[in-house]
Protein backbone atom coordinates (compact mmCIF):
# COMPACT_ATOMS: atom_id res chain seq x y z
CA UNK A 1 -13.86 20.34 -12.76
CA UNK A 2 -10.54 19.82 -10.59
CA UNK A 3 -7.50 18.31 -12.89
CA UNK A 4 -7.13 14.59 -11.79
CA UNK A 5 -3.76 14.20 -10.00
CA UNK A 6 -1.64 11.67 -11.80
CA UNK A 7 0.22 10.77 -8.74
CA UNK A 8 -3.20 9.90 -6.71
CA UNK A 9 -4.43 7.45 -9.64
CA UNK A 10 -0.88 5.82 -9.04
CA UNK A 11 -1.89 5.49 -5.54
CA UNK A 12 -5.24 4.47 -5.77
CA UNK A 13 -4.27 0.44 -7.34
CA UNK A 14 -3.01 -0.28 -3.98
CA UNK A 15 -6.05 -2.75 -2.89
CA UNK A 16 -9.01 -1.55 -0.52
CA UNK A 17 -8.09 -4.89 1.68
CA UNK A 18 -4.15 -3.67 1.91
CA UNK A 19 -3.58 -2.64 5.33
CA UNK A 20 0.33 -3.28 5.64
CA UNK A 21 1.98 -1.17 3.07
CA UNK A 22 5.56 -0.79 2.48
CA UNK A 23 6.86 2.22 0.13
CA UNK A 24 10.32 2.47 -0.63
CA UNK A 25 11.72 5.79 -1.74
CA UNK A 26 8.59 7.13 0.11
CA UNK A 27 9.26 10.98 -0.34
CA UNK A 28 7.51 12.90 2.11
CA UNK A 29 4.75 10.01 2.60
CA UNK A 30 2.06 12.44 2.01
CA UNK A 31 0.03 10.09 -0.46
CA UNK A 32 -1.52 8.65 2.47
CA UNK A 33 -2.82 11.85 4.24
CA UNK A 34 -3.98 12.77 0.77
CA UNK A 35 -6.04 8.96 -0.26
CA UNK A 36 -7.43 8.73 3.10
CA UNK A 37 -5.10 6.02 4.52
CA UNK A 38 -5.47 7.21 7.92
CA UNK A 39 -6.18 3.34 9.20
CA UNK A 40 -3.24 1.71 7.67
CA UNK A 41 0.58 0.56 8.73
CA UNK A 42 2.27 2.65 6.29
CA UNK A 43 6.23 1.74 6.43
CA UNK A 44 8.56 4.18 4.41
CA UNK A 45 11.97 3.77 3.09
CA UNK A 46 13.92 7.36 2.28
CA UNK A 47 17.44 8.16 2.27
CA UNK A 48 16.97 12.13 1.51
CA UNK A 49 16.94 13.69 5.16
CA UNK A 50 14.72 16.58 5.09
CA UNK A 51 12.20 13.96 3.19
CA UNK A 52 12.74 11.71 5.85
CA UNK A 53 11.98 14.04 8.48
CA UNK A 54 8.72 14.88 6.47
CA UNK A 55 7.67 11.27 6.32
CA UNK A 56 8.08 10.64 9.93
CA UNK A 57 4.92 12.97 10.03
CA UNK A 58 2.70 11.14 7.86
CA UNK A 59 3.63 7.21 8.03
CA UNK A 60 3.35 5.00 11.04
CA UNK A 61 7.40 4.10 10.76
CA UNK A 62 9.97 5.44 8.10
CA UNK A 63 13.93 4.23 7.84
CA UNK A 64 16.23 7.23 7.13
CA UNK A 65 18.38 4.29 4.97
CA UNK A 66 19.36 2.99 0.80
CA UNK A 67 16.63 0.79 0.16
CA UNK A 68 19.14 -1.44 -1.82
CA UNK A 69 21.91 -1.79 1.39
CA UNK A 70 18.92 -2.08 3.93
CA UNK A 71 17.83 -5.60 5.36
CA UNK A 72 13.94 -5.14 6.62
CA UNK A 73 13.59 -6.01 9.75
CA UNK A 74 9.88 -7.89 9.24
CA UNK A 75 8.86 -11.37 8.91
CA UNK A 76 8.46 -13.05 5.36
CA UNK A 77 4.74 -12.17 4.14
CA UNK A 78 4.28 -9.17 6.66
CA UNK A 79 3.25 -6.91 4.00
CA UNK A 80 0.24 -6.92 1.65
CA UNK A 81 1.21 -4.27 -0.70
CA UNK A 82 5.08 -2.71 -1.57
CA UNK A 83 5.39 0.70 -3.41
CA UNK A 84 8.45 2.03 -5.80
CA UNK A 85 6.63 5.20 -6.79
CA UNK A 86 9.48 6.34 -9.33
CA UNK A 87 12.06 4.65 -7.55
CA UNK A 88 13.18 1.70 -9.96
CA UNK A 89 14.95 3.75 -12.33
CA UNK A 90 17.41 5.26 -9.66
CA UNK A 91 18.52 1.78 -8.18
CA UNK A 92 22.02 0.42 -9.23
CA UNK A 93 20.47 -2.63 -9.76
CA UNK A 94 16.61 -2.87 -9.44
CA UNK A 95 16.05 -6.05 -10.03
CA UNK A 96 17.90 -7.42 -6.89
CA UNK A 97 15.72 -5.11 -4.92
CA UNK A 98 12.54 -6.78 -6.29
CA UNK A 99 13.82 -10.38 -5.94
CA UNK A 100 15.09 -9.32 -2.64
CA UNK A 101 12.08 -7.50 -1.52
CA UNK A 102 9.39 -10.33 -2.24
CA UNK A 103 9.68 -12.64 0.43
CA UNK A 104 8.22 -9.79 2.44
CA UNK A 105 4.86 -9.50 0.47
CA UNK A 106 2.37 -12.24 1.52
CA UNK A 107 0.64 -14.81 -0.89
CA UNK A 108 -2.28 -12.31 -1.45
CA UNK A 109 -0.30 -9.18 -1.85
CA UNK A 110 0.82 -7.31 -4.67
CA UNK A 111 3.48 -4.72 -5.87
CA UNK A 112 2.91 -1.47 -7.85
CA UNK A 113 5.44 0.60 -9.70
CA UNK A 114 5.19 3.78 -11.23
CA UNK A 115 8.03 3.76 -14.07
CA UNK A 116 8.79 6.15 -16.75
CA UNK A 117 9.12 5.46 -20.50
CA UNK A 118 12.19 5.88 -21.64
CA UNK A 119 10.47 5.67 -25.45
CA UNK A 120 8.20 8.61 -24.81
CA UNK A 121 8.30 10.48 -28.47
CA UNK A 122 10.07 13.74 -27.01
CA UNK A 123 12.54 11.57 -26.16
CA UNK A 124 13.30 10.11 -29.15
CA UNK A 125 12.94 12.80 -31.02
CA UNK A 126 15.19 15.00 -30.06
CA UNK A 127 17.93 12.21 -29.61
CA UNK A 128 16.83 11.51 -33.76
CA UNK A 129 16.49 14.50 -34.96
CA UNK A 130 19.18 16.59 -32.65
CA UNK A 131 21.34 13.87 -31.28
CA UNK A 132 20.15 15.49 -27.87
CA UNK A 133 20.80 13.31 -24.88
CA UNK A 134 20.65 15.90 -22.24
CA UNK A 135 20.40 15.50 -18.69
CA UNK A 136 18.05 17.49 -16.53
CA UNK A 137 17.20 17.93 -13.00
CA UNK A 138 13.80 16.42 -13.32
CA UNK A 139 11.89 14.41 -15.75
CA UNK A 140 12.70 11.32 -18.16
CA UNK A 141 16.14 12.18 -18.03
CA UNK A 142 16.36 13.26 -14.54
CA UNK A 143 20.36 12.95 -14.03
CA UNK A 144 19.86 10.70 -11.24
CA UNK A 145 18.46 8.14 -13.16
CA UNK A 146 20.78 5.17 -13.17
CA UNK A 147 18.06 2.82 -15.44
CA UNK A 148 16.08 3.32 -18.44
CA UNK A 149 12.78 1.54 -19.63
CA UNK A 150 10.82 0.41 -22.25
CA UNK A 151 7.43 -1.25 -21.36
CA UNK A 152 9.05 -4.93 -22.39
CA UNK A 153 11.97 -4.13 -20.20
CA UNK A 154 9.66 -3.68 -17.67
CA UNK A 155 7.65 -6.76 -18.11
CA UNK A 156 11.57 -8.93 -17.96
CA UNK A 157 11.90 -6.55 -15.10
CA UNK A 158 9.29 -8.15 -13.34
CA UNK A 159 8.86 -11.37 -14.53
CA UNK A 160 12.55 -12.71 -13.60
CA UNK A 161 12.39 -11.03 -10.25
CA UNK A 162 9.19 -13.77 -9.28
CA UNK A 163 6.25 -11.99 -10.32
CA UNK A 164 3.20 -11.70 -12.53
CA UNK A 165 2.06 -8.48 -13.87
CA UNK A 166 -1.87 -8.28 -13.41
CA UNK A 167 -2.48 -4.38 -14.44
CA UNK A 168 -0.26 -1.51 -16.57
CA UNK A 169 -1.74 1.70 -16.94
CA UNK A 170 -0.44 4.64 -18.75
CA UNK A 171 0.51 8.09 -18.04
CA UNK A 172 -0.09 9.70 -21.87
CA UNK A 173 0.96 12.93 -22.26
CA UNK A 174 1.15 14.44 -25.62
CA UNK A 175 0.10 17.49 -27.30
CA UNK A 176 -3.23 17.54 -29.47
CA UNK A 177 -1.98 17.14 -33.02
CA UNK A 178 0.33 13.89 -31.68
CA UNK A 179 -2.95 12.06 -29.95
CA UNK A 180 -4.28 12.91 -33.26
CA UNK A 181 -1.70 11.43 -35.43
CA UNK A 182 -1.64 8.41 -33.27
CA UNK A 183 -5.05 8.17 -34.19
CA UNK A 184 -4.52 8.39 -37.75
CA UNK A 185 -2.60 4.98 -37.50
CA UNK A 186 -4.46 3.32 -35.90
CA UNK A 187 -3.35 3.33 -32.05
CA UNK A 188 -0.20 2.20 -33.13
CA UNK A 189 1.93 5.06 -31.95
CA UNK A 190 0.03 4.58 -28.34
CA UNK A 191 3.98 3.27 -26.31
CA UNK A 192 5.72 6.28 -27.92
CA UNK A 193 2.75 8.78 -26.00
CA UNK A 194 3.03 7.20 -22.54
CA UNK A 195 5.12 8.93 -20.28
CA UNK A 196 5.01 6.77 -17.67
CA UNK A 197 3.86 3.39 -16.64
CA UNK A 198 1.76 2.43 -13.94
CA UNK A 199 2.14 -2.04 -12.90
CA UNK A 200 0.90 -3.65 -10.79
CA UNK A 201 2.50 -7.70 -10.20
CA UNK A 202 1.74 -10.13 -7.63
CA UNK A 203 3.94 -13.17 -6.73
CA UNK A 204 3.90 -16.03 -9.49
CA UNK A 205 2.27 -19.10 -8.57
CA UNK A 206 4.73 -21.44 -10.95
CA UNK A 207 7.57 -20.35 -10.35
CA UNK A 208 9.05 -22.14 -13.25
CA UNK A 209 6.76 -20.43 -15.63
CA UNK A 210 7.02 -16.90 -17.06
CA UNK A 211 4.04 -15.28 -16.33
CA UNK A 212 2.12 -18.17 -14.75
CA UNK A 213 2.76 -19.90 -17.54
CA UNK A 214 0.76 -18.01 -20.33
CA UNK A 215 -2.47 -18.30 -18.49
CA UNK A 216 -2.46 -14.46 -16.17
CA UNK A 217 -4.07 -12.14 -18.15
CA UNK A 218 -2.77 -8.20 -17.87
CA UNK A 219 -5.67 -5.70 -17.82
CA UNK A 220 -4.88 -2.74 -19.85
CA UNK A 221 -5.25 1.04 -19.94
C-alpha cells in the first residue's frame, strides 16, 4: 500500500463545490495537478521567483508579489476557498493578512491553514533537557519562521481575525514507544505528538461573538 501524502490530505478539505481558490505562498502550485483540480480558477500568491515561474505552469493566474504588501485586485466575495499551506508562520504579522484577506472569501466559503506546532515534544525536549533552540533550514524551526504556535494560539489566531474554526486535524508524528506512552495516559499527551495542524474556518456569522457565540461546533481529528 502507497504511504498517504500528508500534504494531499491538507489539500483535500478544500470543498468539492470550491471552484475559485486563492493560495497564498502557493509554491510551485502543483497540488492542483496532483488532486485533480484541472476545472478550477486556481489564483497563486509567491514571492520566490523560480517558484513563481513553476506556478505559472500549473495555476490559472499567479502574482510574483509579498502576500502581506499586495492589494488583490478581485471583488469582495470572489473567492470560495483561500489557502496558507505553511505560510502563517513566516508573515510579520499574520493576523492582518487574515483580517485583510476575508472580505475576499464569499459568505459560503472557507479558509484552510496548514500550521505547525510549535509544542511538538522534540521540540520541547530538547529546549528542556538541552536548552537547544536551534535554527534549521527546514522544519519546526525553519529559520525563516517569524511566528510560533500552539493550537490555542491558533484558535485567537483565527477567531479575532473574523472567523469560526469548523475542522482541525492533526499531523502526529512520533516514534512507537511515544504513541505508546501517550496511550498510557490516557490521550493526554495527544498536542505534544502533533506536528502540525490542519484548520479549516469560515467567516463568523456574529461578529460580536467569539466563535459564533459558543454554538459552532469544531470537528476533530
Amino acid at each position: 500500500m502507497a504511504k498517504r501524502n500528508r500534504r494531499d490530505d491538507f489539500f483535500s478539505m478544500i470543498p468539492g463545490s470550491a471552484k475559485k481558490i486563492l493560495d497564498v505562498g502557493c509554491s510551485d502550485g502543483s497540488w492542483a495537478e496532483r488532486m485533480g483540480k484541472r476545472d478550477l480558477e486556481v489564483i497563486g500568491i509567491e514571492r520566490d521567483e523560480k517558484l513563481y515561474s513553476q506556478a505559472l505552469k500549473n495555476l490559472r493566474r499567479v502574482f510574483l508579489a509579498d502576500a502581506e504588501k499586495f492589494r488583490l485586485p478581485y471583488s469582495n466575495g470572489y473567492f470560495d476557498c483561500i489557502i496558507y499551506a505553511d505560510i502563517l508562520e513566516h508573515l510579520v504579522d499574520p493576523y492582518n493578512l487574515l483580517a485583510e484577506h476575508i472580505k475576499y472569501l464569499n459568505d459560503e466559503g472557507c479558509v484552510i491553514a496548514s500550521i505547525p506546532n510549535i509544542r511538538y515534544y522534540k521540540v520541547i525536549l530538547r529546549l528542556a533537557l538541552a536548552g537547544v533552540w536551534d535554527y534549521m533550514d527546514r522544519g519546526l524551526l525553519d529559520k525563516t519562521h517569524l511566528r510560533f504556535f500552539t493550537l490555542i494560539n491558533i484558535k485567537e489566531l483565527f477567531t479575532n481575525a473574523g472567523f469560526d474554526i469548523i475542522e482541525i486535524r492533526r499531523n502526529i508524528i512520533a516514534a512507537r514507544g511515544v504513541k505508546f506512552l501517550n496511550l498510557l495516559c490516557f490521550n493526554k499527551l495527544k498536542e505534544l505528538l502533533v506536528y502540525q495542524y490542519y484548520v479549516k474556518a469560515i467567516k463568523r456569522k456574529n461578529k460580536e461573538l467569539p466563535y459564533g457565540g459558543g454554538k459552532r461546533e469544531i470537528v476533530e481529528f
